[in-house]
Protein backbone atom coordinates (compact mmCIF):
# COMPACT_ATOMS: atom_id res chain seq x y z
CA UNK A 1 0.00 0.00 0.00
CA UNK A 2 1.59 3.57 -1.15
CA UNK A 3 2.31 5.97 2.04
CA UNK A 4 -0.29 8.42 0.47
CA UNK A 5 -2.95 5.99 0.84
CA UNK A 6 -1.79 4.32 3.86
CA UNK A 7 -1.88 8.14 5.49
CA UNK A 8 -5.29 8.84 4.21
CA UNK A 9 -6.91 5.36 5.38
CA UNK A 10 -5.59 6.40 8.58
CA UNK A 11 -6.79 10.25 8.88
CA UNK A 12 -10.22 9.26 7.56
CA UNK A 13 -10.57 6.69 10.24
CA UNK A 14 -9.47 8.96 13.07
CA UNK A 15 -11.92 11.70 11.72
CA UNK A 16 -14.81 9.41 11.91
CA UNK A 17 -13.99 8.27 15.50
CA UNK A 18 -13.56 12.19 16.83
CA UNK A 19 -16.57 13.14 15.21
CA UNK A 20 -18.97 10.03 16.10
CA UNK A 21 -17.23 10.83 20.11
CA UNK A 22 -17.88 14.08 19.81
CA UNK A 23 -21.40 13.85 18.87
CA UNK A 24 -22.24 10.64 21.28
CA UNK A 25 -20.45 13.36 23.88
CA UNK A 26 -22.54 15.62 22.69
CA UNK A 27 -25.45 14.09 23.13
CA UNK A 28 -25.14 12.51 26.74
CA UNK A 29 -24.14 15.95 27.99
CA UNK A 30 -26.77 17.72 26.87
CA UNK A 31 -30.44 15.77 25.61
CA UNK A 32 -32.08 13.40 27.27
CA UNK A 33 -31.66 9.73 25.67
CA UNK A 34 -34.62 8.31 26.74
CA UNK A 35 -35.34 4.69 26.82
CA UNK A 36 -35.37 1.80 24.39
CA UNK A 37 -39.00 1.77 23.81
CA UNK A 38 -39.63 5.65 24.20
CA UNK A 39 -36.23 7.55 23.11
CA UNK A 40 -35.47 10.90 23.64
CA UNK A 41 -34.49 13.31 21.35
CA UNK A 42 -30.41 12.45 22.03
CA UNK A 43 -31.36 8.65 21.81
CA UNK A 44 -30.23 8.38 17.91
CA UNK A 45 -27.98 10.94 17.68
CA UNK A 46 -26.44 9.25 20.70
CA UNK A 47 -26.66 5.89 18.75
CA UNK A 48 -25.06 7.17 15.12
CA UNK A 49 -22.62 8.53 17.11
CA UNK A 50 -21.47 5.12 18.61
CA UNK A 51 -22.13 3.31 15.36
CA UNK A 52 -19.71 6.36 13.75
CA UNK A 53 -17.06 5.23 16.69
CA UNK A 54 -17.02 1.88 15.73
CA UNK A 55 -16.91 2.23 11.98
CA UNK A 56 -13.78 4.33 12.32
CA UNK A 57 -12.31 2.16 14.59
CA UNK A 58 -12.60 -0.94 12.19
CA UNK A 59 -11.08 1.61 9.38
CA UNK A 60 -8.26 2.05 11.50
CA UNK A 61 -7.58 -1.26 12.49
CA UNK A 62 -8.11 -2.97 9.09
CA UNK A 63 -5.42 -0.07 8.10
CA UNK A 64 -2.74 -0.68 11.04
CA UNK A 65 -2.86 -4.77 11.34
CA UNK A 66 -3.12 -4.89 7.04
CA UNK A 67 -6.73 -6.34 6.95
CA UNK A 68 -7.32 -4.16 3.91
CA UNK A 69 -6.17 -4.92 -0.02
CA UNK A 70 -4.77 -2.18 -1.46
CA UNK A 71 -7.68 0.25 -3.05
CA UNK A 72 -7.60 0.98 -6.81
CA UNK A 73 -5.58 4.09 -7.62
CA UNK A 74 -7.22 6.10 -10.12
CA UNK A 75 -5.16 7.19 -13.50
CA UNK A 76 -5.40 11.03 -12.77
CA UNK A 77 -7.84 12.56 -9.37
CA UNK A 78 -11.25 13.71 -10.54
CA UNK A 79 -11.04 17.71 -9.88
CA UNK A 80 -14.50 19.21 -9.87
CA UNK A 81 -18.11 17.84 -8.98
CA UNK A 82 -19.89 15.09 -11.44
CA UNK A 83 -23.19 16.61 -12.34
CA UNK A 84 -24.85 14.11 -13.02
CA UNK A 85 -24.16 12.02 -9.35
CA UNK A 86 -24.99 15.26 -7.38
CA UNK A 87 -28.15 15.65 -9.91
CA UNK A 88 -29.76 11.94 -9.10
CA UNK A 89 -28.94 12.11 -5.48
CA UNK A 90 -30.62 15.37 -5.31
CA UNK A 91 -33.41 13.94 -7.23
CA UNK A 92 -33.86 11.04 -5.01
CA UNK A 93 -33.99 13.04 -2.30
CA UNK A 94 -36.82 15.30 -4.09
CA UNK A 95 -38.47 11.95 -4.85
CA UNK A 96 -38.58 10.99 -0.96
CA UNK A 97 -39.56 14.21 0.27
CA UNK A 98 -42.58 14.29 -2.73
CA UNK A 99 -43.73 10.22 -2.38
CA UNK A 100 -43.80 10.14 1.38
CA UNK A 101 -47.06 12.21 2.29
CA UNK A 102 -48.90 10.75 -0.98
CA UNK A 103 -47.51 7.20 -1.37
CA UNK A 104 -46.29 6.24 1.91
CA UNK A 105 -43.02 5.17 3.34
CA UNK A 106 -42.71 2.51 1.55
CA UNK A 107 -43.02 3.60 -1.72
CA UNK A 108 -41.18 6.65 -1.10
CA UNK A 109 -37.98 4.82 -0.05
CA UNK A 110 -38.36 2.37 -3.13
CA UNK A 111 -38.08 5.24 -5.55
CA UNK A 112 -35.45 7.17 -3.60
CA UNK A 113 -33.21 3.68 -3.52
CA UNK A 114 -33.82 3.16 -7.06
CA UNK A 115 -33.09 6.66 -8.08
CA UNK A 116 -30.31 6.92 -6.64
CA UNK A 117 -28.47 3.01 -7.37
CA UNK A 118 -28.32 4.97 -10.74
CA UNK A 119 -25.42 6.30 -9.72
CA UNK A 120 -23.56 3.08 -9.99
CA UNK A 121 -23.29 2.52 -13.64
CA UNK A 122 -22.18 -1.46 -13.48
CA UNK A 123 -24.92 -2.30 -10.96
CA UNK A 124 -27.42 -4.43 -12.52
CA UNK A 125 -31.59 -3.54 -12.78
CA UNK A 126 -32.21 -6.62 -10.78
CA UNK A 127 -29.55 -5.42 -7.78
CA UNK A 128 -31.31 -2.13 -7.69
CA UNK A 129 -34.52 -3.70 -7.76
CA UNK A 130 -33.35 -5.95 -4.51
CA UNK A 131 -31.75 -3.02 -3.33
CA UNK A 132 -34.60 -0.86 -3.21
CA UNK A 133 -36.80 -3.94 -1.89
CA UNK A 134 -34.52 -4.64 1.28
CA UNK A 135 -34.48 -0.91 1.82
CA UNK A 136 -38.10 -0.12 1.66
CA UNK A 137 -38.52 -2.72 4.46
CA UNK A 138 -35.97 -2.16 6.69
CA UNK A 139 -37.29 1.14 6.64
CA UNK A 140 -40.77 -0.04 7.39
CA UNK A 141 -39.22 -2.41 10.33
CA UNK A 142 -37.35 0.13 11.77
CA UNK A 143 -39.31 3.43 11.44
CA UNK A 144 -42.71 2.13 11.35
CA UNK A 145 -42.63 -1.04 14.06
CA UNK A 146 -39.88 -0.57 16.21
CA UNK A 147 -39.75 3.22 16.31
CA UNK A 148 -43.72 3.25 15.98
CA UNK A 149 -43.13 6.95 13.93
CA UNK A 150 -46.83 7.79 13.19
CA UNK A 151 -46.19 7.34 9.74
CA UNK A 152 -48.22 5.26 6.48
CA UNK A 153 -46.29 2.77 5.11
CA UNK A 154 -48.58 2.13 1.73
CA UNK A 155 -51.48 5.07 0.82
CA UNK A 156 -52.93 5.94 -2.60
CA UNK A 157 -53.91 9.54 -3.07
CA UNK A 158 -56.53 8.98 -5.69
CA UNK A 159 -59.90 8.23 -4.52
CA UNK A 160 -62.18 6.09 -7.06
């Protein structure tokens, strides 16, 4: 692995463990966490946070004790944004945002998914297509039944 890529693996994962301890910090400090069944408004921040800790932490050892292959080194850096990834991510957001009061949660998160797996050019329709299924319903599991958010997982605007 080349020193310049050895150097970032290592910054990146020390970033996301300051920042994920900073915010679980954060969020014990200051807002209430709740409980399991009724969390508080610091409960998921408080939760990301950890799950931020423990991402960078895997970075970081996968980069000290060699876990990691060596990631592909591009020809020449990519200066600028790509117009058309920013453009479908900030459609699939628009998507969510405009499905979810109409359609429901899970057709909202099904379009957004789909939307934006365009992104990946080599992904195939059938991995976007299980992509956006497993999405839709984790959503659904987490947000709708273990979270109970008051929110309609299937509606259909149009009345007969």
């Amino acid at each position: 692995m080349k020193a310049t890529h050895h150097l970032r693996d290592l910054l990146s994962g020390a970033s996301i463990v300051i920042v994920g301890l900073a915010i679980s910090t954060y969020c014990m400090a200051t807002l209430e966490r709740g409980t399991l069944m009724e969390p508080g408004p610091g409960g998921f921040p408080y939760v990301l946070g950890l799950l931020m800790v423990l991402t960078g932490a895997i970075s970081l050892s996968m980069t000290l004790f060699g876990g990691r292959k060596q990631a592909p080194v591009e020809e020449e850096p990519v200066l600028g944004l790509n117009l058309r990834i920013l453009g479908l991510v900030m459609i699939s957001i628009a998507a969510f945002g405009l499905l979810i009061e109409s359609f429901g949660l899970a057709p909202a998160c099904f379009a957004s998914v789909l939307l934006a797996s365009l992104v990946a050019r080599n992904m195939s329709m059938t991995s976007r297509l299980v992509s956006a299924v497993c999405a839709s319903g984790l959503a659904v599991l987490i947000f709708a039944e273990i979270l109970s958010v008051p929110v309609h997982i299937f509606t259909w605007p149009l009345e007969f």
